[in-house]
Every structure is written in structure tokens, then in C-alpha cells.
Protein backbone atom coordinates (compact mmCIF):
# COMPACT_ATOMS: atom_id res chain seq x y z
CA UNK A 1 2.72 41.52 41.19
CA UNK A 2 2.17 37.79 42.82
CA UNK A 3 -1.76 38.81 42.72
CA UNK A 4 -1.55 39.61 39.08
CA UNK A 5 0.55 36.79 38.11
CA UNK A 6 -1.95 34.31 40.33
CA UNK A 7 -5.38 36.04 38.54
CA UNK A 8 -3.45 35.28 35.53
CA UNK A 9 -2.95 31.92 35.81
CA UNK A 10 -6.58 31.24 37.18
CA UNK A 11 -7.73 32.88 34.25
CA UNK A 12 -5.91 30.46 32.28
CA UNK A 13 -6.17 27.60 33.78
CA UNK A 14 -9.97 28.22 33.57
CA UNK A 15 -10.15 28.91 29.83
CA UNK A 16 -7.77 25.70 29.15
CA UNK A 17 -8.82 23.17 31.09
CA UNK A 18 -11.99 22.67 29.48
CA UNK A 19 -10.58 22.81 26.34
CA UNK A 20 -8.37 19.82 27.63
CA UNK A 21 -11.13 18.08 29.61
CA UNK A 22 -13.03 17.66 26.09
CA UNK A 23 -9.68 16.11 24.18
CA UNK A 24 -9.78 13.82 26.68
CA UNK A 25 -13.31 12.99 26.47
CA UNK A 26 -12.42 12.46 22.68
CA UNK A 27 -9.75 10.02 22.52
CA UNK A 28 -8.22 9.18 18.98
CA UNK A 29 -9.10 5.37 17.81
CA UNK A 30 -7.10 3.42 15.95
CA UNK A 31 -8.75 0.08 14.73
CA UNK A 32 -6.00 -2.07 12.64
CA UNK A 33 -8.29 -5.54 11.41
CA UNK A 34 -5.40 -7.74 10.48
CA UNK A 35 -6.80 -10.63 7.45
CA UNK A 36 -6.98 -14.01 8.22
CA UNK A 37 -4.76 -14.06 11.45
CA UNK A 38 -5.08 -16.64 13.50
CA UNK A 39 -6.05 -16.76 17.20
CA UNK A 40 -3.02 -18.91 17.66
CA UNK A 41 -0.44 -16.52 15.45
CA UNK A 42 0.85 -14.55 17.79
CA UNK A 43 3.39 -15.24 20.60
CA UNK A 44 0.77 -13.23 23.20
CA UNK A 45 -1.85 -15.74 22.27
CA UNK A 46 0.11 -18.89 21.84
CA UNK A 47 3.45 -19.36 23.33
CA UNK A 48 4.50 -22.28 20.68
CA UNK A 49 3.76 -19.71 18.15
CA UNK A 50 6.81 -20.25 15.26
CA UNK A 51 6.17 -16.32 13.87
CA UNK A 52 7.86 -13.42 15.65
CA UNK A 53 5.40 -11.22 16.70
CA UNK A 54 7.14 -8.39 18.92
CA UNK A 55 4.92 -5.33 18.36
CA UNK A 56 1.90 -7.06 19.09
CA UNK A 57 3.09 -8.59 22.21
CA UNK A 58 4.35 -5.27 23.11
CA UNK A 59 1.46 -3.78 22.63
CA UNK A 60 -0.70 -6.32 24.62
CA UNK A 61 2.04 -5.72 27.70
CA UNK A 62 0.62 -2.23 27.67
CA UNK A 63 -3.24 -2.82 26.93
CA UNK A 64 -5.49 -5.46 27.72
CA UNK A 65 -5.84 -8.72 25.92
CA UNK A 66 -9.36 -10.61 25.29
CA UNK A 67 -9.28 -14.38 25.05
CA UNK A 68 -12.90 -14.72 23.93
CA UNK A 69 -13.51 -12.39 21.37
CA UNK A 70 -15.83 -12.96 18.46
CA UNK A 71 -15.36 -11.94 14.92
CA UNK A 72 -19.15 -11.36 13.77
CA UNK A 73 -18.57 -13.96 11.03
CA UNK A 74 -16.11 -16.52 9.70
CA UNK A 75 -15.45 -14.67 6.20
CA UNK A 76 -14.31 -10.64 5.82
CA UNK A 77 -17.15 -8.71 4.06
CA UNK A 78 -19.89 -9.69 6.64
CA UNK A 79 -17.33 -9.28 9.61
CA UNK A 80 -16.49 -5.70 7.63
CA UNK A 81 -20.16 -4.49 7.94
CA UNK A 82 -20.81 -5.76 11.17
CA UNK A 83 -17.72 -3.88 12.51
CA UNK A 84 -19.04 0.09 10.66
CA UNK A 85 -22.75 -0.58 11.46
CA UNK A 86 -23.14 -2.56 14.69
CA UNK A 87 -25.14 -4.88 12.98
CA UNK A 88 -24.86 -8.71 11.64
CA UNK A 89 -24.37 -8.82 8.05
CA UNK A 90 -27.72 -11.63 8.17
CA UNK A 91 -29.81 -8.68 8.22
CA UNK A 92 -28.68 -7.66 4.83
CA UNK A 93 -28.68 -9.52 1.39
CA UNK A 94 -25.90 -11.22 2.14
CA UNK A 95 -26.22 -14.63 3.56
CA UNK A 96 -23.30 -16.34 2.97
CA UNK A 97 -19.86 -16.14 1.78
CA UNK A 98 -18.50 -12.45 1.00
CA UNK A 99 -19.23 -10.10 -1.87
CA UNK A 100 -17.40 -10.42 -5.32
CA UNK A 101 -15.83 -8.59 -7.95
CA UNK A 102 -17.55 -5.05 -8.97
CA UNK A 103 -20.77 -6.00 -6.26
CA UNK A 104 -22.85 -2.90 -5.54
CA UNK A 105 -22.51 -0.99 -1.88
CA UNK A 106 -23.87 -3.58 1.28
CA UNK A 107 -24.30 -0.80 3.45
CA UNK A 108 -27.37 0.87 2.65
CA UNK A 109 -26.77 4.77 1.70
CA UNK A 110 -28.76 6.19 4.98
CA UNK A 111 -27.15 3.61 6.94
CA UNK A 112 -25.24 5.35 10.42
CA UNK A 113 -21.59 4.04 10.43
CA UNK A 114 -19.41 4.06 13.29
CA UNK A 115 -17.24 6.88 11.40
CA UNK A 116 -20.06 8.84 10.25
CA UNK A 117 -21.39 8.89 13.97
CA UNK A 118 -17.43 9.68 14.83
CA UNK A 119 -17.91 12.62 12.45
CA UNK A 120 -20.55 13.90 13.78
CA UNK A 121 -18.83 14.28 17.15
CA UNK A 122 -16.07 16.57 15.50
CA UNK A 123 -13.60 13.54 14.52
CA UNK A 124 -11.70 13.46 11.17
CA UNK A 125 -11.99 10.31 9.72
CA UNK A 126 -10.10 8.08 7.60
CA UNK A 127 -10.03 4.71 6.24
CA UNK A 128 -6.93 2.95 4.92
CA UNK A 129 -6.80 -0.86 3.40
CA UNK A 130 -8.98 -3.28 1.85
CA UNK A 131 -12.35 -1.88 2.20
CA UNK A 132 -14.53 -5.20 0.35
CA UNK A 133 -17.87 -3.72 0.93
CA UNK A 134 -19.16 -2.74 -2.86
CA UNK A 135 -19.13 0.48 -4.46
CA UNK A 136 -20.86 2.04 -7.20
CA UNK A 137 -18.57 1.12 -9.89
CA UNK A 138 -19.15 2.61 -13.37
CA UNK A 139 -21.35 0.07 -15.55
CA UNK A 140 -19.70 -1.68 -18.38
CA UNK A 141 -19.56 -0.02 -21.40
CA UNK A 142 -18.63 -0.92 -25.00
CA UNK A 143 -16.77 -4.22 -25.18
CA UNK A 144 -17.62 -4.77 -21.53
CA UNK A 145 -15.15 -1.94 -20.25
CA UNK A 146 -15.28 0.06 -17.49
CA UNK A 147 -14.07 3.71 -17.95
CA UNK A 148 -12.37 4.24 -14.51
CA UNK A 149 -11.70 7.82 -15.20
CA UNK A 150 -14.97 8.46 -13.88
CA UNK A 151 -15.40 8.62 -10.16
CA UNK A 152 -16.43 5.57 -7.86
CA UNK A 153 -19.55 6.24 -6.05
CA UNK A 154 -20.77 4.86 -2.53
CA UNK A 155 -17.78 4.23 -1.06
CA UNK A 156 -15.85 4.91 1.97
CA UNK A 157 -15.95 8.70 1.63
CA UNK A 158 -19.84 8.35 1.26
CA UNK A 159 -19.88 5.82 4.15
CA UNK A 160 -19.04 8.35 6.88
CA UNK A 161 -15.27 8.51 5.95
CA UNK A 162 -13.86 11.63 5.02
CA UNK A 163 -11.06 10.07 3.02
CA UNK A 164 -9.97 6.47 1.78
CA UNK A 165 -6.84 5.04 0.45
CA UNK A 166 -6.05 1.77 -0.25
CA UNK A 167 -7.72 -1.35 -2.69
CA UNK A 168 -11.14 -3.00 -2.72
CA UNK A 169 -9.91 -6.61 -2.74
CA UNK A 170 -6.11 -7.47 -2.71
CA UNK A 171 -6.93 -10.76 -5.05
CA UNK A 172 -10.00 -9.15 -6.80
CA UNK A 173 -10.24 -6.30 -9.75
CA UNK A 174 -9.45 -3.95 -10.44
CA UNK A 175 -5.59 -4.24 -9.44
CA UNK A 176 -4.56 -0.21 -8.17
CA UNK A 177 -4.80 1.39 -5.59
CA UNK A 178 -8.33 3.65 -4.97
CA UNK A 179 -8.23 7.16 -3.35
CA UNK A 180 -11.05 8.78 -2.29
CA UNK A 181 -13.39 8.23 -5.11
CA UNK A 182 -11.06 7.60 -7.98
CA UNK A 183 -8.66 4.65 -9.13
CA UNK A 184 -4.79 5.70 -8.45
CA UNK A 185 -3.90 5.34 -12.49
CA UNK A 186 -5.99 4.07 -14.98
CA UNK A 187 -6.46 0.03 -15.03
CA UNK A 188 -5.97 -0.45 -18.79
CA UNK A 189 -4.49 -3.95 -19.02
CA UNK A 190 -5.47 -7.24 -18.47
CA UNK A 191 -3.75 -9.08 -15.14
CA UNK A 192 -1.91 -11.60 -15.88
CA UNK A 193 -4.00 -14.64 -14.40
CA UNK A 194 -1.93 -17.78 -12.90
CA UNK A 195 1.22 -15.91 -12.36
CA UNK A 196 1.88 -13.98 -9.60
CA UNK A 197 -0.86 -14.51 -7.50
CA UNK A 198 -3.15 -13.23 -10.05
CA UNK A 199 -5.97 -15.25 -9.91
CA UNK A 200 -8.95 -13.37 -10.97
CA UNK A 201 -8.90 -12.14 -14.12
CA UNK A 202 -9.49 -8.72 -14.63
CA UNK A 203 -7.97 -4.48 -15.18
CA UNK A 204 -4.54 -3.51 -13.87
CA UNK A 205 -2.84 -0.75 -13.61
CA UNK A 206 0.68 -1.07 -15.86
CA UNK A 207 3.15 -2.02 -13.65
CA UNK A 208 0.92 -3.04 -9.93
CA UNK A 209 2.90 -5.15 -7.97
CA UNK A 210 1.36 -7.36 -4.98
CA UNK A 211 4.05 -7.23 -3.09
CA UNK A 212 4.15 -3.88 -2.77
CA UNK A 213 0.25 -3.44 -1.17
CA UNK A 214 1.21 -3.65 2.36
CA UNK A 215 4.27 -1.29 2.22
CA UNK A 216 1.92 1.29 0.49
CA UNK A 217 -0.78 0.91 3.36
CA UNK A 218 1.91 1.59 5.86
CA UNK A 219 3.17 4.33 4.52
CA UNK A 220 -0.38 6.34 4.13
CA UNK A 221 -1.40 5.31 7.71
CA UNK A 222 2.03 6.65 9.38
CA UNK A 223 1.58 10.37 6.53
CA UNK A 224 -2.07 10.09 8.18
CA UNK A 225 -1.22 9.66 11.97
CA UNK A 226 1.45 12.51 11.83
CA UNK A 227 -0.41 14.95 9.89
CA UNK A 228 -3.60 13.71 12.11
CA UNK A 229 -1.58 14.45 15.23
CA UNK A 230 -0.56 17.86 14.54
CA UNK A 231 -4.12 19.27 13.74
CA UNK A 232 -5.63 19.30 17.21
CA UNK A 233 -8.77 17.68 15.81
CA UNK A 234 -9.71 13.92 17.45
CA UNK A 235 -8.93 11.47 14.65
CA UNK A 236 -10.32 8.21 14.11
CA UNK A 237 -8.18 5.29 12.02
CA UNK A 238 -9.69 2.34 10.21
CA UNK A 239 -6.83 0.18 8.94
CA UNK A 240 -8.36 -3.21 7.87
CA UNK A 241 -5.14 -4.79 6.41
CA UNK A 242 -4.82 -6.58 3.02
CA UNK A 243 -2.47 -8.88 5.29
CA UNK A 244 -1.65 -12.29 5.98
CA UNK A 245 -4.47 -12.58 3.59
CA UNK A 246 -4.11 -14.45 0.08
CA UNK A 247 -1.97 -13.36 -2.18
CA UNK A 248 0.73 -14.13 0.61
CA UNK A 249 3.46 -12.13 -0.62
CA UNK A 250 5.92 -10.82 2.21
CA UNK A 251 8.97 -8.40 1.17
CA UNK A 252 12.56 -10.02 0.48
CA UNK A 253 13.35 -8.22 3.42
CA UNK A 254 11.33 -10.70 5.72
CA UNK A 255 11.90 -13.71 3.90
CA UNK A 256 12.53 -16.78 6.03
CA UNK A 257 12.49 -14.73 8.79
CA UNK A 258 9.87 -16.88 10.80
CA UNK A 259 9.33 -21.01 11.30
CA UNK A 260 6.41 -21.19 9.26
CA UNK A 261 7.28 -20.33 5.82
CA UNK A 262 5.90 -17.46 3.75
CA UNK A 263 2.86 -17.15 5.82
CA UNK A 264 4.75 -16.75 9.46
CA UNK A 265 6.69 -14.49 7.13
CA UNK A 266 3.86 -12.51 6.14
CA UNK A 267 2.67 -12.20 9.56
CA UNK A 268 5.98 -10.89 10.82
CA UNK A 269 5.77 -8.06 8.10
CA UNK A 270 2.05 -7.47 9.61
CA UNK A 271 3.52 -7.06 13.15
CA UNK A 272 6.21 -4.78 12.02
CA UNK A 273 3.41 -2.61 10.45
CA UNK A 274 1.71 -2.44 13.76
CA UNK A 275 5.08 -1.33 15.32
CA UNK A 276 5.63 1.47 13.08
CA UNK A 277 1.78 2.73 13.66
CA UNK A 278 2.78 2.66 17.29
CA UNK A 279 5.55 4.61 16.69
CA UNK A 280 3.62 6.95 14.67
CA UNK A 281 1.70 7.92 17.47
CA UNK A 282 4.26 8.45 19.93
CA UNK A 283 6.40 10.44 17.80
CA UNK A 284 3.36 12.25 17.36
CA UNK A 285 2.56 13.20 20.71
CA UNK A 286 -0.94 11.29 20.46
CA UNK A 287 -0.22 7.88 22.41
CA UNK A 288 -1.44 8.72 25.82
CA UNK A 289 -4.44 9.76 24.12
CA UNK A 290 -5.38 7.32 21.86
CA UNK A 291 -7.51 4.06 21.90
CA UNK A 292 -5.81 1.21 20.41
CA UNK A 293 -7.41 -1.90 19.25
CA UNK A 294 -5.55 -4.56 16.96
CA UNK A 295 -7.81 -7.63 16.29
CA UNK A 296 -8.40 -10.23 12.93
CA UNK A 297 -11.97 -10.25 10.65
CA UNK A 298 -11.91 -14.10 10.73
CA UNK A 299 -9.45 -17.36 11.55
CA UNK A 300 -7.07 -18.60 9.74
CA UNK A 301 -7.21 -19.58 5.87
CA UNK A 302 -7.49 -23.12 5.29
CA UNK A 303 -5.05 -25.39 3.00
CA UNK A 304 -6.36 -26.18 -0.33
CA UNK A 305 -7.33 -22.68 -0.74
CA UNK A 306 -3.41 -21.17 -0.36
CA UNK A 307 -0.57 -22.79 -0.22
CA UNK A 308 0.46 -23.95 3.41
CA UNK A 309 -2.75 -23.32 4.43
CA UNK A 310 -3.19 -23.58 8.20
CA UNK A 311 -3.35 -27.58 8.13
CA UNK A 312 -0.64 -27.82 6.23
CA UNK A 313 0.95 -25.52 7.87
CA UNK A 314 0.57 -27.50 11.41
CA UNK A 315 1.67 -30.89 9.40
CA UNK A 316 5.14 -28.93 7.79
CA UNK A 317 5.97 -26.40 10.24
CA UNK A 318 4.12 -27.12 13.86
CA UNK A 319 2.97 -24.25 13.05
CA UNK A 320 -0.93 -24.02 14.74
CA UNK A 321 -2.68 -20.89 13.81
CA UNK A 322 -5.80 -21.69 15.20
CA UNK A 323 -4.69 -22.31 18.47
CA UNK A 324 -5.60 -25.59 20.10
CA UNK A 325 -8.95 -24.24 18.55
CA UNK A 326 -11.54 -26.39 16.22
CA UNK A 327 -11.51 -25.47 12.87
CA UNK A 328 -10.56 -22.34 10.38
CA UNK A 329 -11.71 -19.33 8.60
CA UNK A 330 -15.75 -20.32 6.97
CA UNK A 331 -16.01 -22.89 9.96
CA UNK A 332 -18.73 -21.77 12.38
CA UNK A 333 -16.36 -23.83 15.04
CA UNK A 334 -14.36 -21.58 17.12
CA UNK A 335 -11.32 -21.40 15.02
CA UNK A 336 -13.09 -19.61 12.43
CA UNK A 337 -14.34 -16.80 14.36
CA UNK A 338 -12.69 -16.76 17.86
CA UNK A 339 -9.53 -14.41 17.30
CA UNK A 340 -6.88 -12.14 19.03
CA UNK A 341 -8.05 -8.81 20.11
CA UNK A 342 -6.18 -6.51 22.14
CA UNK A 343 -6.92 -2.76 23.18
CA UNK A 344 -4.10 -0.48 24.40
CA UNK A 345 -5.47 2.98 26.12
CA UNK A 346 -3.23 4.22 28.45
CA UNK A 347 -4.55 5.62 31.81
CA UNK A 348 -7.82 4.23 31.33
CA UNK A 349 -7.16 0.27 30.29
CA UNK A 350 -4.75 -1.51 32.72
CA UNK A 351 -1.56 -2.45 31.22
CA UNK A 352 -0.41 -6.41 30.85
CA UNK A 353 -4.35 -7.05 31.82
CA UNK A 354 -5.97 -10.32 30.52
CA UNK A 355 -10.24 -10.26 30.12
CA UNK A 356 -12.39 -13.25 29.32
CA UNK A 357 -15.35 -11.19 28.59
CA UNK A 358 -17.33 -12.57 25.52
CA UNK A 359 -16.98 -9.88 23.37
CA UNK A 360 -17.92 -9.58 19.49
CA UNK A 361 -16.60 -6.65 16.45
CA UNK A 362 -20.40 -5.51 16.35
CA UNK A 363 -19.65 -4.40 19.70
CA UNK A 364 -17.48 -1.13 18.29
CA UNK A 365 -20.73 1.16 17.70
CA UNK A 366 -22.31 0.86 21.26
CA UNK A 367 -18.95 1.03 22.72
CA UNK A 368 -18.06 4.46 21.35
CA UNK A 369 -21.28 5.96 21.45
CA UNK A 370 -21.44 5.20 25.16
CA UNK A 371 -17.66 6.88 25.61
CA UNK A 372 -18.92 9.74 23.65
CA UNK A 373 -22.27 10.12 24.85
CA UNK A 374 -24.07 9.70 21.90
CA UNK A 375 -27.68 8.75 21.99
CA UNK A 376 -28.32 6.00 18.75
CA UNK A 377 -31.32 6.16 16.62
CA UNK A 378 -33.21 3.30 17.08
CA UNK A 379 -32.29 1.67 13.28
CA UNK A 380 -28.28 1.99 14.57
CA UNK A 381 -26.21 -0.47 15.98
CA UNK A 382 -29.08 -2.97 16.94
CA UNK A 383 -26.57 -5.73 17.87
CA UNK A 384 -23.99 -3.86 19.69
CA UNK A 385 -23.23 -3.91 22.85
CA UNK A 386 -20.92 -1.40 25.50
CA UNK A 387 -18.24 -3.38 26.32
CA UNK A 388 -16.38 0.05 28.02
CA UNK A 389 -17.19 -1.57 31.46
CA UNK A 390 -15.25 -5.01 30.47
CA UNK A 391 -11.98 -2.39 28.56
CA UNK A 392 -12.50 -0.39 31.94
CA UNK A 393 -11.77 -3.18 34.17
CA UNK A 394 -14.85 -2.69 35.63
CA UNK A 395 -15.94 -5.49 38.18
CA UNK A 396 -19.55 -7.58 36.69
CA UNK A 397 -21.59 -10.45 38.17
CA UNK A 398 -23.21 -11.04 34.74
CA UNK A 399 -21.78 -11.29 31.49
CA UNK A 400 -22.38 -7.93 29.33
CA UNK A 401 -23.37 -10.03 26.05
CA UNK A 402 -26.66 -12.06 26.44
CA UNK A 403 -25.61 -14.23 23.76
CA UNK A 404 -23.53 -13.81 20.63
CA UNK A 405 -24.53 -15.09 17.18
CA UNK A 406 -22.15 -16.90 15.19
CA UNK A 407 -22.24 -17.03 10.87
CA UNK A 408 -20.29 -19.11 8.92
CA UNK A 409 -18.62 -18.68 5.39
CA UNK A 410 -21.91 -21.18 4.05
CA UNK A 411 -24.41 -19.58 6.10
CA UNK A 412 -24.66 -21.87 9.03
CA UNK A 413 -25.86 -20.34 12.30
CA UNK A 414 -24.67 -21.33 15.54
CA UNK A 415 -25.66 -18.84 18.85
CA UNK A 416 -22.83 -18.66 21.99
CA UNK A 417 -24.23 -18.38 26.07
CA UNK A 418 -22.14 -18.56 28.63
CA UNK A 419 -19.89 -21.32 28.65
């Protein structure tokens, strides 16, 4: 009877562990791109911060925390591309500033994405939040309308992405949300320009409220993660947030919650959303088994174009979101593209660690690819760079970037080396 009951757990433990060896191998990733945070936001980054900030500063007590990371660009579509393609948005039409209202797709159709190589290692995929890399919208038609009950083509879900929820542009049209390929309603009004944040005019869904974009992100990406975790299948998360990006709008429930007005506000209703994601995967089972990274597309927004922008945020509240950094978002100065990243992987990145590796969004591609063994054809991810060693802890004598190329919002070029 022992025999049998050893031979039988040999034979499972043989048929099993391989099974779990390969999860392992394919860790779930979670990438939440905050808007317009500043390097100096939160309390991890800058202990004078004036905004609350307790989920991310939990969450860089059990990952790692990078104090010179690079956001490909100073301005979010560029950044956006950079981040899904490993490559700088320079090598693309766009030179400058970010894509509009309605702009066709920037990532060319035959273009390998980080999710469509994810895919192709047996990962669902999803994308959830402001996406602001064109689409295929339908052309205008009589009277310059669009007829949104046709589907939207060349968009996430034809980007690698096996689903999408969220909206293009917070501040641009057409005000709904978008799922999968189709607008959630029909926009058939005009938005209300000069009130309520409205400030491009444009189609609205009857009854879209601002305020409640953020809340409707969270909710899909906590339904995702616990459906997500119960299927077995690796997972990977794209949350690029619509937050503390213009229109700053935080819920009455966090209203003069922080020391720095609507915007420290704002930023505490961001945090909060990374705390229930967290939660999300614990209650699901999936922590210990999935890479976390929480980082910003650009620096801070500057004053003139919001109000309490960061200067005037610094002059009325003390507030500094840059940091002691030069500059904000569009500046090719630090403050505009040096931000807060943290990755949490437990068991494999040390917990409460600090790295000053030079490190850069266009690094995501090469980075997973190496992790998953995956061999990149040679038009893929020709900018990134494997930072695993530097998330590893591994011990270097040379940097791992030879240089990183910085872009502003106008198209200036500036190129970082060492110190």
C-alpha cells in the first residue's frame, strides 16, 4: 500500500510540476501608466509630497523602485507607442506633440506589439484606459457626421489586444466609452464646450459624465483581473489611466482630501485605484505570480494649460510635482520625462529595493521577450533594451542602456550617457 501510494504521487508530481514550472515561466503583467504624474507626487518619491499616496508606497515597500527612469517622450501618444512597440515614436510620422481628434492608427498594421508578441506566447490580453493612438474611425458623412454604429477599425483589438475598454482621449471626441471595436451608446449630441471640462467640441453620448471615467476604468480592470485569475491562462494588463490628467475631476468622495487642491485630490483617487488592482490580484490568488509595474507617460502638466498647474501648484500649495527636478510635461529637461516607476514581483524582485539603473518605457518589449524567450524579428523592438538583469538585482559594472534618447512635446532632441 505505501509503494502504491508513493508511485502515485511520483506519477503526479511528474505530470504537475511541469505544468507549474511553465506558469511560472509565464508570469501575469500588469502595466498601470498613470497621466501626467509627477516624479515628485508620490510620498515614495518625495517625502514633502502634500498628496496621500498609500497604495503606491505600499506597493514600492514590496517591489523595487527606479529613481532614473525615462518616459520615451515628454507628451502621451509618442510615450504610448514607444511603450507597445519598443520603438521611439521619431521613427514614425509623428514628430512632435501627440495625435488629435479622429487621427488615423500610428502603429503601422504589421507592426509586432508587446501584447501581440504576449499573445503569441499563450497570454490573454487586454487593454483598459485611454488608448490615444488613432483608429480607423468611420469618415464623415452627410453634414460632416460620423455614423458610430459602424465598427472602429485598427484599434486595440487589431493591435495585438484581444479586448479593449475604455476612451480614446478623456478631453477629446467622441465623449463614451469604446469597447472592443464599437462606441458604448451612440454619440448623438453635441458636448457642451466651456462647461464642464468640455473643451473640444465634438459627439457625446446623452448623459457622459467626466467624473465618472476613472470609476468606470476601475471597475472593468478589477471584472478583468478576477475573471483573468480564475481561467488558468497567463494574462497580461495594460491600464494606461485617463488620470491625474486634464479634465481633473476627482469624486466628491475625495474632495479636499489632499494639500494640493483638486489635483493632489485626483492623485489620491489614482492611488486608491492602484490599491484596489492590488487587491484584485490577491483576492484572486494571482499576486505571487504576477509582475507589477506602476509608472507615468510624462511629468507633470504645466500651469496655464489647467488650473493649478504644477507651478502654480508649488506657489499655492508647496506642492512640487516635479520633484526638485527642472521643468514639466513637453520640457525635454528632466521634469518632463524623468518619472516614478516601480515594479513589484514577488520572489523574483527584492522587496523595499531602490535601483538607479537608467531605464526607459521602450525598454518593456526586450524585457519580456528575454523572460519569455522569445527571439524578435529584426523590424521589432529596435530601441529596447532587457532591463531583467537591473529588476533581478543582478550585480553590473556597466550600465545596461548605452544611451537613452530624450523627445520633447516640440520636437527637441536631447540624448542621456551616464551621468
Amino acid at each position: 500500500m505505501k509503494m502504491l501510494t508513493h508511485f502515485a504521487f511520483l506519477v503526479v508530481f511528474t505530470f504537475l510540476s511541469p505544468l507549474h514550472a511553465a506558469e511560472t515561466a509565464r508570469p501575469n503583467i500588469v502595466y498601470i501608466l498613470a497621466d501626467d504624474l509627477g516624479y515628485g507626487d508620490a510620498g515614495c518619491y518625495n517625502s514633502a509630497s502634500k498628496i496621500p499616496t498609500p497604495c503606491i508606497d505600499h506597493l514600492a515597500h514590496e517591489g523595487m523602485r527606479f529613481t532614473d527612469a525615462h518616459s520615451p517622450s515628454a507628451v502621451c501618444t509618442p510615450t504610448r507607442y514607444a511603450l507597445l512597440t519598443g520603438r521611439y515614436a521619431w521613427r514614425t510620422r509623428l514628430q512632435r506633440n501627440v495625435i488629435g481628434s479622429f487621427a488615423p492608427p500610428l502603429i503601422a498594421e504589421k507592426q509586432l506589439t508587446v501584447a501581440g508578441m504576449l499573445r503569441e506566447k499563450g497570454y490573454a490580453t487586454a487593454c483598459i484606459g485611454k488608448w490615444h493612438l488613432g483608429w480607423g474611425w468611420p469618415k464623415p458623412g452627410d453634414g460632416g457626421k460620423r455614423d458610430f454604429t459602424q465598427p472602429i477599425s485598427d484599434g486595440p483589438t487589431a493591435r495585438g489586444f484581444d479586448s479593449y475598454f475604455g476612451t480614446d482621449v478623456p478631453n477629446y471626441p467622441p465623449y463614451c466609452f469604446i469597447e472592443n471595436d464599437r462606441t458604448v451608446g451612440i454619440p448623438s449630441i453635441a458636448a457642451p464646450v466651456g462647461r464642464d471640462a468640455f473643451n473640444i467640441a465634438g459627439p457625446m453620448v446623452p448623459d457622459w459624465k467626466l467624473v465618472e471615467v476613472l470609476p468606470g476604468l476601475q471597475k472593468r480592470a478589477v471584472a478583468y483581473i478576477e475573471k483573468a485569475a480564475k481561467s488558468g491562462q497567463p494574462f497580461f494588463l495594460y491600464l494606461p489611466l485617463t488620470s491625474p490628467h486634464y479634465p481633473v475631476l476627482p469624486m466628491a468622495t475625495f474632495r479636499g482630501k489632499s494639500r494640493a487642491g483638486d489635483y493632489g485630490d485626483f492623485v489620491l483617487q489614482t492611488d486608491t485605484l492602484v490599491g484596489e488592482v492590488l487587491d484584485a490580484l490577491k483576492h484572486g490568488g494571482v499576486a505571487d505570480n504576477t509582475l507589477v509595474i506602476f509608472t507615468s507617460d510624462n511629468g507633470p502638466e504645466v500651469s496655464g494649460e489647467v488650473k493649478n498647474g504644477v507651478y502654480d501648484r508649488l506657489k499655492d500649495f508647496g506642492h512640487a510635482s516635479m520633484g526638485t527636478l527642472r521643468g514639466a510635461k513637453r520640457d525635454a529637461w528632466e521634469g518632463g520625462h524623468r518619472v516614478p516607476f516601480i515594479a513589484r514581483w514577488p520572489g523574483k524582485i527584492a522587496a523595499g529595493s531602490t535601483s538607479n539603473e537608467t531605464i526607459c518605457h521602450v525598454d518593456l518589449m526586450a524585457t519580456l521577450a528575454a523572460k519569455l524567450d522569445v527571439k524578435l524579428p529584426a523590424d521589432a523592438g529596435v530601441d529596447s533594451v532587457n532591463i531583467l538583469p537591473a529588476l533581478l538585482g543582478e550585480k553590473r559594472n556597466a550600465p545596461l542602456r548605452e544611451a537613452t534618447v530624450h523627445h520633447s512635446g516640440q520636437g527637441k532632441f536631447a540624448i542621456r550617457r551616464g551621468d
